[in-house]
Protein backbone atom coordinates (compact mmCIF):
# COMPACT_ATOMS: atom_id res chain seq x y z
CA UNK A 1 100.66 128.90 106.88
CA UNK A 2 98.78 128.25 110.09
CA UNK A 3 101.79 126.65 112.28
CA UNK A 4 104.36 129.63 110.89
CA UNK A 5 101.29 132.02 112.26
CA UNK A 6 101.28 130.29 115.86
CA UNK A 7 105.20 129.97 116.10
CA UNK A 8 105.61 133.59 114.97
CA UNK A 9 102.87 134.82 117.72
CA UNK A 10 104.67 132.54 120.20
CA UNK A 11 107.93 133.83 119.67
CA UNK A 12 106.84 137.15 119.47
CA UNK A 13 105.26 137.60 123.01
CA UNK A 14 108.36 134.90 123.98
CA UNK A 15 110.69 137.67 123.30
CA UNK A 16 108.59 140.63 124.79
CA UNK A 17 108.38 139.06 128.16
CA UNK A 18 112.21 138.90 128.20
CA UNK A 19 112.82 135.38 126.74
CA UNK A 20 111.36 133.57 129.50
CA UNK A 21 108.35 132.14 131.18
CA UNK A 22 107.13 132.93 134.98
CA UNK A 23 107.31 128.97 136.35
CA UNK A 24 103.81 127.97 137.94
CA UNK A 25 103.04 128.41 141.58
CA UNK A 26 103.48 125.31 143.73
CA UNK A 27 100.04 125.85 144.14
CA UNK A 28 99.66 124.98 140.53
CA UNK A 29 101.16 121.76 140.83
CA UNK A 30 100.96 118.72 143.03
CA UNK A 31 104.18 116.43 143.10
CA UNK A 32 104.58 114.41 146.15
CA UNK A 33 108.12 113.35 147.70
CA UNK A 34 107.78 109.73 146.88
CA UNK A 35 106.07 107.72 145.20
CA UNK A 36 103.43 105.04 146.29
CA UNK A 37 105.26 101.76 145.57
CA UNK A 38 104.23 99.42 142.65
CA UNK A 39 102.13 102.89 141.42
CA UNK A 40 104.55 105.11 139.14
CA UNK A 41 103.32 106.71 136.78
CA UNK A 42 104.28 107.00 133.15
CA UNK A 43 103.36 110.62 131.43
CA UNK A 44 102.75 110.33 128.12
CA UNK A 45 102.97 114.46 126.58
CA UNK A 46 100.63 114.61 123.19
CA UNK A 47 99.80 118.56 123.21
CA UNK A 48 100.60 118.83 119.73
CA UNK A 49 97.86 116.03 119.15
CA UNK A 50 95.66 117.48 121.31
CA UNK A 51 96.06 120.90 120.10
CA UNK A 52 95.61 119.69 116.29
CA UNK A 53 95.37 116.12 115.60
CA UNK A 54 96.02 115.42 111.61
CA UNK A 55 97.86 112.62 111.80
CA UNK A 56 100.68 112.98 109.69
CA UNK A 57 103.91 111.99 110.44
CA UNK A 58 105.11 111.98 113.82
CA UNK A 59 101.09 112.10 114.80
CA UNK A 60 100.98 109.07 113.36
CA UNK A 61 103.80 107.71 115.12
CA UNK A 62 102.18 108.96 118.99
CA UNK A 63 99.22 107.69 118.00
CA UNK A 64 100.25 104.50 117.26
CA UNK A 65 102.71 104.16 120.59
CA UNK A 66 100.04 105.90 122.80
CA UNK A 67 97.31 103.53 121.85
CA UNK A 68 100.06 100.69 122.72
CA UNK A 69 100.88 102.18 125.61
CA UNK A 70 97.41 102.25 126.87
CA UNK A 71 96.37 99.15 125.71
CA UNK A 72 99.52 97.30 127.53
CA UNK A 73 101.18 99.64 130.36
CA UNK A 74 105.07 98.55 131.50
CA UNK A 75 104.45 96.56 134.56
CA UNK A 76 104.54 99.02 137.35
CA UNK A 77 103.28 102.13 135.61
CA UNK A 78 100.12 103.33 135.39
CA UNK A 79 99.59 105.22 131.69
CA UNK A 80 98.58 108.58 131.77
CA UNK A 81 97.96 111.24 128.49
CA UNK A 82 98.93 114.60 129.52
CA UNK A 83 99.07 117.76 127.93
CA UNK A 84 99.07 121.74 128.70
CA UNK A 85 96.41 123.79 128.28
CA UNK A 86 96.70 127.65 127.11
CA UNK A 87 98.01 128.75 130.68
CA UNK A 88 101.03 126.70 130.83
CA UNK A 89 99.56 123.93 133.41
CA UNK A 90 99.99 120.42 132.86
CA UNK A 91 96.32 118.35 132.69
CA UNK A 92 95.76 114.93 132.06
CA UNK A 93 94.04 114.32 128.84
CA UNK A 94 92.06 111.50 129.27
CA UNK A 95 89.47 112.34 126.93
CA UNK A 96 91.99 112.53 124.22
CA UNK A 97 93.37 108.99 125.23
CA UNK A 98 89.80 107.69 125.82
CA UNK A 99 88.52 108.64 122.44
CA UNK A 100 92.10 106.58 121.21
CA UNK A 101 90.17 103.64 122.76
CA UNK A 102 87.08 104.04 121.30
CA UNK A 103 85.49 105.56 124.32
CA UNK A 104 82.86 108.37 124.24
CA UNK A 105 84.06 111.48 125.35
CA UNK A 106 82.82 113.46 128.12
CA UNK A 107 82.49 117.54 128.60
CA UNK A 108 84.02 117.42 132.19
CA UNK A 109 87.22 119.53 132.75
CA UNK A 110 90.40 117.62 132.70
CA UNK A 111 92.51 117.82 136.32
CA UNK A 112 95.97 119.48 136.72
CA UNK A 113 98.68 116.67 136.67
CA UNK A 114 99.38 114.73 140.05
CA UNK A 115 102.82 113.67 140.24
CA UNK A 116 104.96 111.73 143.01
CA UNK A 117 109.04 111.32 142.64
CA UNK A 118 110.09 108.20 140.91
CA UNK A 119 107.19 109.33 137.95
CA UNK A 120 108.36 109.53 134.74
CA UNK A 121 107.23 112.32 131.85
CA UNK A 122 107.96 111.12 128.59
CA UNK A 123 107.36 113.14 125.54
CA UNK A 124 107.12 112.10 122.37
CA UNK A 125 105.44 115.00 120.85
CA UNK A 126 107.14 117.74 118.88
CA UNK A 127 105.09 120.78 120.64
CA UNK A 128 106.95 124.15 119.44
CA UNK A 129 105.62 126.36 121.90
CA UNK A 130 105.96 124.44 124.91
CA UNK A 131 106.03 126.07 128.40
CA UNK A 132 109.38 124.11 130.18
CA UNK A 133 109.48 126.74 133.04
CA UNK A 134 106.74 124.05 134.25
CA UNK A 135 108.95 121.12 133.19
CA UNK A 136 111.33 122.69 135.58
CA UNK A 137 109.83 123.63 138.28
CA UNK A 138 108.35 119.69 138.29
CA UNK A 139 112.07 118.22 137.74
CA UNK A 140 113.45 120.00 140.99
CA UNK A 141 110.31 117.95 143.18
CA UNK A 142 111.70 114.44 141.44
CA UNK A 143 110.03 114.24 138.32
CA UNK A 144 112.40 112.03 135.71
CA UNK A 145 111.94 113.77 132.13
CA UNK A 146 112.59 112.27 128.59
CA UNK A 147 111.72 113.95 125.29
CA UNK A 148 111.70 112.54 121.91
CA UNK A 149 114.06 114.18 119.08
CA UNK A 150 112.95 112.48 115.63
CA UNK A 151 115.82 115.20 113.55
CA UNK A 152 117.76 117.80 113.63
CA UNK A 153 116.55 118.98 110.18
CA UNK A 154 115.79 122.85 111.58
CA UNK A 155 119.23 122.92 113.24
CA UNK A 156 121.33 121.51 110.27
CA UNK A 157 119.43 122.31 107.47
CA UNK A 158 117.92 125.32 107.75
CA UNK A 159 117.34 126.10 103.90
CA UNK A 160 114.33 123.44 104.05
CA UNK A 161 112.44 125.35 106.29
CA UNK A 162 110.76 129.17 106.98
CA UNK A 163 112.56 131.07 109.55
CA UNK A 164 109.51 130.77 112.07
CA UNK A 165 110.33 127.16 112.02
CA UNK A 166 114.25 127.64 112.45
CA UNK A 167 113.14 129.65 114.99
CA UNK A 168 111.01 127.88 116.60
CA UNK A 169 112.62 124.57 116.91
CA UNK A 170 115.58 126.46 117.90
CA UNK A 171 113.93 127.66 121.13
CA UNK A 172 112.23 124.10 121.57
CA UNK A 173 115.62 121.95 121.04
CA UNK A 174 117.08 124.36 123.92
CA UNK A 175 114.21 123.99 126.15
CA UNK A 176 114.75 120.47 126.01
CA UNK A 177 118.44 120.14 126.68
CA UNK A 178 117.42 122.54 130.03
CA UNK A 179 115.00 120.27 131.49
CA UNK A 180 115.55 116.37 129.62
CA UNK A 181 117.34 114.03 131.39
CA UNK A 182 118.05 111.82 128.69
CA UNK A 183 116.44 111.82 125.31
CA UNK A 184 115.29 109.07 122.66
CA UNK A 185 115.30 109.07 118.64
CA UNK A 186 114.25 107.61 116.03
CA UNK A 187 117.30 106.11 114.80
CA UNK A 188 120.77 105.14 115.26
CA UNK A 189 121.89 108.09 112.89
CA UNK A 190 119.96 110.80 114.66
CA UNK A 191 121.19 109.99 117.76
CA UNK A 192 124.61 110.19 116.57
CA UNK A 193 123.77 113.31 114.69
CA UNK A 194 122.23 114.84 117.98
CA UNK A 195 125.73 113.70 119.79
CA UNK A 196 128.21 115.13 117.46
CA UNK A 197 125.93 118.92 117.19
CA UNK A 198 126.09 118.65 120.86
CA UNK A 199 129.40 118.23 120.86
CA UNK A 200 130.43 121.00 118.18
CA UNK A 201 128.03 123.49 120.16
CA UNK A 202 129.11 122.79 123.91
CA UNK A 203 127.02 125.59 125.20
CA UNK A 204 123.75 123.61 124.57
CA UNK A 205 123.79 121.31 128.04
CA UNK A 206 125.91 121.30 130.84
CA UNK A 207 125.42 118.41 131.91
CA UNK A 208 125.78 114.98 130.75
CA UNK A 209 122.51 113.40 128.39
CA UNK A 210 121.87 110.11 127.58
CA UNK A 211 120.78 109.18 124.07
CA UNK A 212 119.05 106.27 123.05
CA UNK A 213 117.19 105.48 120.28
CA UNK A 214 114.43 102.93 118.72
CA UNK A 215 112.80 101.86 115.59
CA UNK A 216 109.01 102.67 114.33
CA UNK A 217 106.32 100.38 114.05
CA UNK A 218 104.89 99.06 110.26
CA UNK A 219 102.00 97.86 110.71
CA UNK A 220 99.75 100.35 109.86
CA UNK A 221 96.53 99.05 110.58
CA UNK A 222 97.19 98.40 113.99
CA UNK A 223 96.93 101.97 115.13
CA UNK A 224 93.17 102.32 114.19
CA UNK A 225 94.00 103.75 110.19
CA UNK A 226 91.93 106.41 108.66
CA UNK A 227 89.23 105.73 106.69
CA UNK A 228 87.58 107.67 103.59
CA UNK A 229 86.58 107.91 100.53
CA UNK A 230 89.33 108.84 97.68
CA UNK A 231 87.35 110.21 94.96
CA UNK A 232 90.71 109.48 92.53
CA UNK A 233 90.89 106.25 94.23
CA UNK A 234 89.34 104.12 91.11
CA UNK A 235 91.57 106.14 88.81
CA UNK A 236 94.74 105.56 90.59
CA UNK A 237 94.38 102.10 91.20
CA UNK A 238 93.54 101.40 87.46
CA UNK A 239 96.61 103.38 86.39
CA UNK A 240 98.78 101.38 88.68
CA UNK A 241 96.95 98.07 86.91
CA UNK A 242 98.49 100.05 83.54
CA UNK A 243 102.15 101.37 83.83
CA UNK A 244 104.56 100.83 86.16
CA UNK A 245 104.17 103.37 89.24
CA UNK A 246 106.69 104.95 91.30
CA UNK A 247 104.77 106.04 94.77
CA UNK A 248 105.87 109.20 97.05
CA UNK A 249 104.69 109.52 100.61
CA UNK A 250 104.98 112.27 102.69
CA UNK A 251 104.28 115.86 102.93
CA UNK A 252 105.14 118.49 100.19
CA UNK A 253 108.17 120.27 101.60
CA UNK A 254 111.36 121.00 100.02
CA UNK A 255 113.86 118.67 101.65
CA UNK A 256 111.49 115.50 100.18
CA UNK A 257 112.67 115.72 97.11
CA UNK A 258 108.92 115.75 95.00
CA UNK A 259 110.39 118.67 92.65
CA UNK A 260 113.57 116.67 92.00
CA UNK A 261 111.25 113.30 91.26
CA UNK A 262 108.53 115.44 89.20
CA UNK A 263 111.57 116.34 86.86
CA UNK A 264 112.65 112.96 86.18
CA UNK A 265 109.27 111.94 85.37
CA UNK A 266 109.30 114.53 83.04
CA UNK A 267 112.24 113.57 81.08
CA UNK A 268 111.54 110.14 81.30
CA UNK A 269 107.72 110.94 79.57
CA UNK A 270 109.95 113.08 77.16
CA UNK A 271 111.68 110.12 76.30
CA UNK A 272 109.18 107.61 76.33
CA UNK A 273 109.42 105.78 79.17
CA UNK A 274 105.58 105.28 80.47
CA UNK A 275 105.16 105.53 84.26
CA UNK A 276 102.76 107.20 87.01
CA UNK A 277 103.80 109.09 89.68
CA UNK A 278 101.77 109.39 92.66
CA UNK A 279 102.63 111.56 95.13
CA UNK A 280 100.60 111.00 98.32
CA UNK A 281 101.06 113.73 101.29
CA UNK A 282 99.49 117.21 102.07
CA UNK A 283 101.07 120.58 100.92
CA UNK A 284 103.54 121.59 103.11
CA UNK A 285 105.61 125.03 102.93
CA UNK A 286 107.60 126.58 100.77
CA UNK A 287 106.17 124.40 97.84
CA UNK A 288 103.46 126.99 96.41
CA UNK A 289 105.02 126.81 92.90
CA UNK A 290 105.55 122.80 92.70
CA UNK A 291 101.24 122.59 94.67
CA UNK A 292 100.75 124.41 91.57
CA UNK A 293 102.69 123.12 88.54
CA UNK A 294 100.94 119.57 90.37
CA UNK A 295 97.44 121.07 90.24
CA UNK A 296 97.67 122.19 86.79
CA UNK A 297 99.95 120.08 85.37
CA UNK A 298 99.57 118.42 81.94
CA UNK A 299 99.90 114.73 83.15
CA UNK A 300 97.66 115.61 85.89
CA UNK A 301 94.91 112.44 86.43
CA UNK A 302 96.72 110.52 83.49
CA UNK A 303 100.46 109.69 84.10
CA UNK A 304 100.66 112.08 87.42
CA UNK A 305 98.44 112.23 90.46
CA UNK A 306 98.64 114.19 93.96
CA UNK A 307 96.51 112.47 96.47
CA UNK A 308 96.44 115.50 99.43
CA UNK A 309 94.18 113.49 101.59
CA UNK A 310 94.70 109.57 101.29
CA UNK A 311 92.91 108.05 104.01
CA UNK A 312 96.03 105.58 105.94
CA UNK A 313 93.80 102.35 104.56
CA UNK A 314 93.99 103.69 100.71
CA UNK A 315 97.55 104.51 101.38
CA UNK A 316 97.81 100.80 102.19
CA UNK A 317 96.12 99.79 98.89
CA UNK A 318 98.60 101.73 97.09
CA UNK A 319 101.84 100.11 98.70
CA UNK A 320 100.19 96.68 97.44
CA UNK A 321 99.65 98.43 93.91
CA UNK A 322 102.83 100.75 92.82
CA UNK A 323 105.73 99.26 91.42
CA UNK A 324 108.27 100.82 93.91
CA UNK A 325 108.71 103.17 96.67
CA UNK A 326 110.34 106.89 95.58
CA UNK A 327 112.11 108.14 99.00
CA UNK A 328 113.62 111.28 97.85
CA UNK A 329 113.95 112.96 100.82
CA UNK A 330 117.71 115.04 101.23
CA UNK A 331 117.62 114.58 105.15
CA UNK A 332 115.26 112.54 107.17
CA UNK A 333 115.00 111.12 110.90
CA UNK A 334 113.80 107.63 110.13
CA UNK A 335 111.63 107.28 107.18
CA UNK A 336 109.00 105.29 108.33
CA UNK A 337 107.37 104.61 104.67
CA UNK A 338 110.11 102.50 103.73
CA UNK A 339 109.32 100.11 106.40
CA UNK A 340 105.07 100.16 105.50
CA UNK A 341 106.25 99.57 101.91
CA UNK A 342 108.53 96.38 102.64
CA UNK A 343 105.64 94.90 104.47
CA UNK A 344 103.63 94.84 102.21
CA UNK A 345 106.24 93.51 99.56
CA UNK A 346 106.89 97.52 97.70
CA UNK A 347 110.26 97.85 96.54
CA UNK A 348 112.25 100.79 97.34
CA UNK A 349 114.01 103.36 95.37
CA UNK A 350 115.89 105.55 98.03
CA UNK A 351 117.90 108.68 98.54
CA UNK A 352 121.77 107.37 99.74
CA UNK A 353 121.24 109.06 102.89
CA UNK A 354 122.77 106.76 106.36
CA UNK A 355 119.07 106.81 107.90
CA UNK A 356 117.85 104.89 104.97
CA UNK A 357 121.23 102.94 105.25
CA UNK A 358 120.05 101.98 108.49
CA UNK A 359 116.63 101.33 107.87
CA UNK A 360 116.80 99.59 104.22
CA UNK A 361 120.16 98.57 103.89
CA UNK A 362 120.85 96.10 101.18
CA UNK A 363 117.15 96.12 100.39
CA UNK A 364 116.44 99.33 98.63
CA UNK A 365 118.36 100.63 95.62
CA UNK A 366 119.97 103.83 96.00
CA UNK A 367 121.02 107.10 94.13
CA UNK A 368 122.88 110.38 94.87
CA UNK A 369 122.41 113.29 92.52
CA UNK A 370 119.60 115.86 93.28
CA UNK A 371 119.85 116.70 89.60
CA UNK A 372 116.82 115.39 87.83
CA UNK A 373 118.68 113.59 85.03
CA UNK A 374 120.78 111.90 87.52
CA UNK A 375 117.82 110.86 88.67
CA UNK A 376 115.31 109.94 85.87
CA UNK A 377 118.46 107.31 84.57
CA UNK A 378 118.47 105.87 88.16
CA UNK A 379 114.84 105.14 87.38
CA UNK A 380 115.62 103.85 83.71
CA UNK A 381 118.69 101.26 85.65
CA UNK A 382 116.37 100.19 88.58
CA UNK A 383 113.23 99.78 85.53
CA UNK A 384 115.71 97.76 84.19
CA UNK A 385 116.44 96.20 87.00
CA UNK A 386 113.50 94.95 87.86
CA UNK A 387 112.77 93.69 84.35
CA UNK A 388 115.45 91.19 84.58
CA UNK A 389 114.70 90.24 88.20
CA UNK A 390 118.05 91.88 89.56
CA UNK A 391 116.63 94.59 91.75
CA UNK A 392 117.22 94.49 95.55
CA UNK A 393 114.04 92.98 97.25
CA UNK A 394 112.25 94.20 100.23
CA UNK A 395 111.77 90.73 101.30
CA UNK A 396 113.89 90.12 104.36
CA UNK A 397 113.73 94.32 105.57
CA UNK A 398 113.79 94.32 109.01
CA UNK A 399 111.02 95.83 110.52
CA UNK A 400 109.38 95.78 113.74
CA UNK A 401 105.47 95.95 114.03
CA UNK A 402 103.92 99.12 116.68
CA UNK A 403 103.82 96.90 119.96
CA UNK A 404 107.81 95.44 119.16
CA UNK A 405 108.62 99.20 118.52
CA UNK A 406 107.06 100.24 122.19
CA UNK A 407 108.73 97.49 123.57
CA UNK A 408 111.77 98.76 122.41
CA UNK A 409 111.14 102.16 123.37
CA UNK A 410 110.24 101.04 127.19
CA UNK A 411 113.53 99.08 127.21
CA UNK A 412 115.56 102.89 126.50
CA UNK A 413 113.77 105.02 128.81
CA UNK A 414 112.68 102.65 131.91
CA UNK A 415 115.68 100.40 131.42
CA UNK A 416 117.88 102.95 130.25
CA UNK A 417 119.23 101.01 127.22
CA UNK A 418 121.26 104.25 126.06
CA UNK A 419 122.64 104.53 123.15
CA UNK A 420 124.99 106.54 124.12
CA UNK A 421 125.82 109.73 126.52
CA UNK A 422 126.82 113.06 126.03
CA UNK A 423 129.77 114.18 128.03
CA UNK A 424 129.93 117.87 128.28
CA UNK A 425 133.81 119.29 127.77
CA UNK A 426 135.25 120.52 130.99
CA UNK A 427 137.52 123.49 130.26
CA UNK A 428 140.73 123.71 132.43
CA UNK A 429 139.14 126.19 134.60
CA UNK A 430 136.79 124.14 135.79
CA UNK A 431 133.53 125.45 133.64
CA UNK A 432 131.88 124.07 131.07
């Protein structure tokens, strides 16, 4: 896989130039001692997106706040897209953000940041391999820096994912607790989660961290969806008309459950029951035997259907068409199709896991198992369910469109809304 490649190279010459990075020059970088008044500005990190936009999960989400961002800057702030290029440097990526906006691009090189004390760097990227010796190195001339932490998935689970990964978020989750000072998730539970695994591995920071969190935006089609043409899209849509359809969204990776969910269609076909399963999302690691019991399965284009590159506007055509919502996942940071799928009316069959808790609450119907019987009779019960009119409603979810999620964002890391702080634990001698 292409990102287990570039973590692997990454880590690789990491390790052979002594676990470290040489900090640019001050040459390098221009950071002011104060800042013009009124003129602050905001620092918006997308490498990741710059690198390889694909917009998938948490793409989508930086999209969607970036284009808010730019569109409506916190009074005070002037917006700025940054990113670093292959030397470590911090430029401003305006092209990147003007192309957001629906400008044309340009071919002229884009300028090393220019930073004054009172600015603010906010990332809400997840950018494995990125250089925080220059993070540093702009903290000590005043720069305020806040990262994003959407899970803690590579840290707690680390079955789910290739060692590269472990790795690699490993590195990135302990550059971050170096140089943040404070961080944001995406949900109560994460930032609880990040808390407690702070607090069980004191060694991390030494130094207190606030932790705040907010909620992700809904509406879809505010952050300028992708458009295409499905070449299944007829097909799917008339099997939806057909059978009642259970909908999966998300890439194919191990912790989301599609194995678990493709055996409980299975049994339930075995036994009678008539359903689709469509299973939108691109294929992920560590799923080359389930990409290919998909491709060639016997269901395939009848009763089962993989959609690996659903444009965002068919995606929204299916939440108006399936039946209900499958969110499998074992362990998640938000889950931000539950909240597309309530607004647009999509019931939701979810995983008992206390993000969805959070997110759903009494609005989804829940199992437990990751057995696949457990879970094809949780089907049968919520079919049943839903027959007689009894099964919870999505009507009255809580959810917050992109520009009330941004809002909400701005409140934690301008106004410093936290959550909650970390408090390092200060031995009796005095250390931490």
């Amino acid at each position: 896989m292409e990102e287990e490649l570039r973590v692997w190279n990454y880590l690789i010459k990491k390790r052979l130039a002594g676990n470290s990075t040489v900090p640019p020059s001050s040459e390098d970088l221009s950071i002011a001692p104060a800042a013009n008044p009124g003129e602050n500005k905001l620092l918006i990190d997308i490498s990741e997106l710059v690198l390889r936009d694909v917009h998938t999960g948490i793409q989508r989400v930086i999209h969607s706040i970036l284009q808010e961002l730019l569109r409506h800057p916190p009074s005070g702030y002037i917006v700025e897209p940054v990113y670093t290029d292959a030397a470590g440097q911090l430029r401003y990526a305006r092209q990147f953000g003007g192309t957001i906006m629906g400008k044309e691009p340009t071919e002229s090189e884009e300028p090393l940041v220019s930073a004054y004390s009172g600015d603010v760097f906010f990332c809400p990227d997840l950018h494995l391999t990125y250089p925080f010796a220059m993070l540093s190195t702009m903290k000590q001339r005043g720069l305020r820096i806040v990262f994003t932490v959407y899970d803690l998935i590579a840290l707690s689970n680390v079955r789910f994912f290739p060692r590269a990964l472990q790795l690699g978020f490993t590195d990135w989750f302990a550059g971050v607790m170096a140089v943040a000072d404070a961080i944001v998730c995406d949900s109560r539970a994460v930032a609880d989660e990040v808390k407690a695994w702070l607090e069980e591995h004191p060694g991390q920071r030494s130094h207190p961290l606030p932790i705040g969190y907010f909620h992700l935006g809904a509406d879809m089609e505010a952050s300028k969806p992708t458009q295409g043409q499905e070449s299944e899209g007829e097909k799917v849509l008339a099997a939806c008309a057909s059978r009642p359809t259970l909908l999966m969204v998300g890439t194919l990776e191990p912790r989301k459950g599609h194995a678990q969910a493709l055996a409980a269609a299975e049994i339930l076909w075995k036994m009678g029951v008539d359903l689709n399963l469509v299973i939108v999302g691109k294929e992920g690691w560590r799923t080359q035997r389930l990409a290919h019991q998909l491709r060639h399965h016997p269901e395939r284009d009848r009763r089962l259907f993989w959609l690996e590159g659903a444009s965002d506007a068919f995606l929204l055509q299916l939440y108006g068409k399936a039946s209900a919502l499958l969110a499998a996942s074992v362990a998640e940071g938000f889950g931000l199709p539950l909240i597309e799928a309530a607004r647009q009316g999509l019931p939701i069959i979810a995983r008992d896991i206390p993000v969805f808790r959070e997110v759903a609450g009494e609005h989804a119907f829940y199992f437990q198992s990751e057995n696949p019987e457990a879970l094809s009779e949780a089907i049968r019960h919520w079919l049943a369910l839903q027959a007689e009119g009894n099964a919870p409603s999505p009507t009255g979810l809580p959810w917050l469109t992109w520009a009330q999620s941004t809002q909400q964002l701005l409140q934690v890391i301008l106004q410093e809304n936290w959550h909650t702080v970390y408090q390092p634990t200060v031995q009796k001698s005095g250390a931490v």
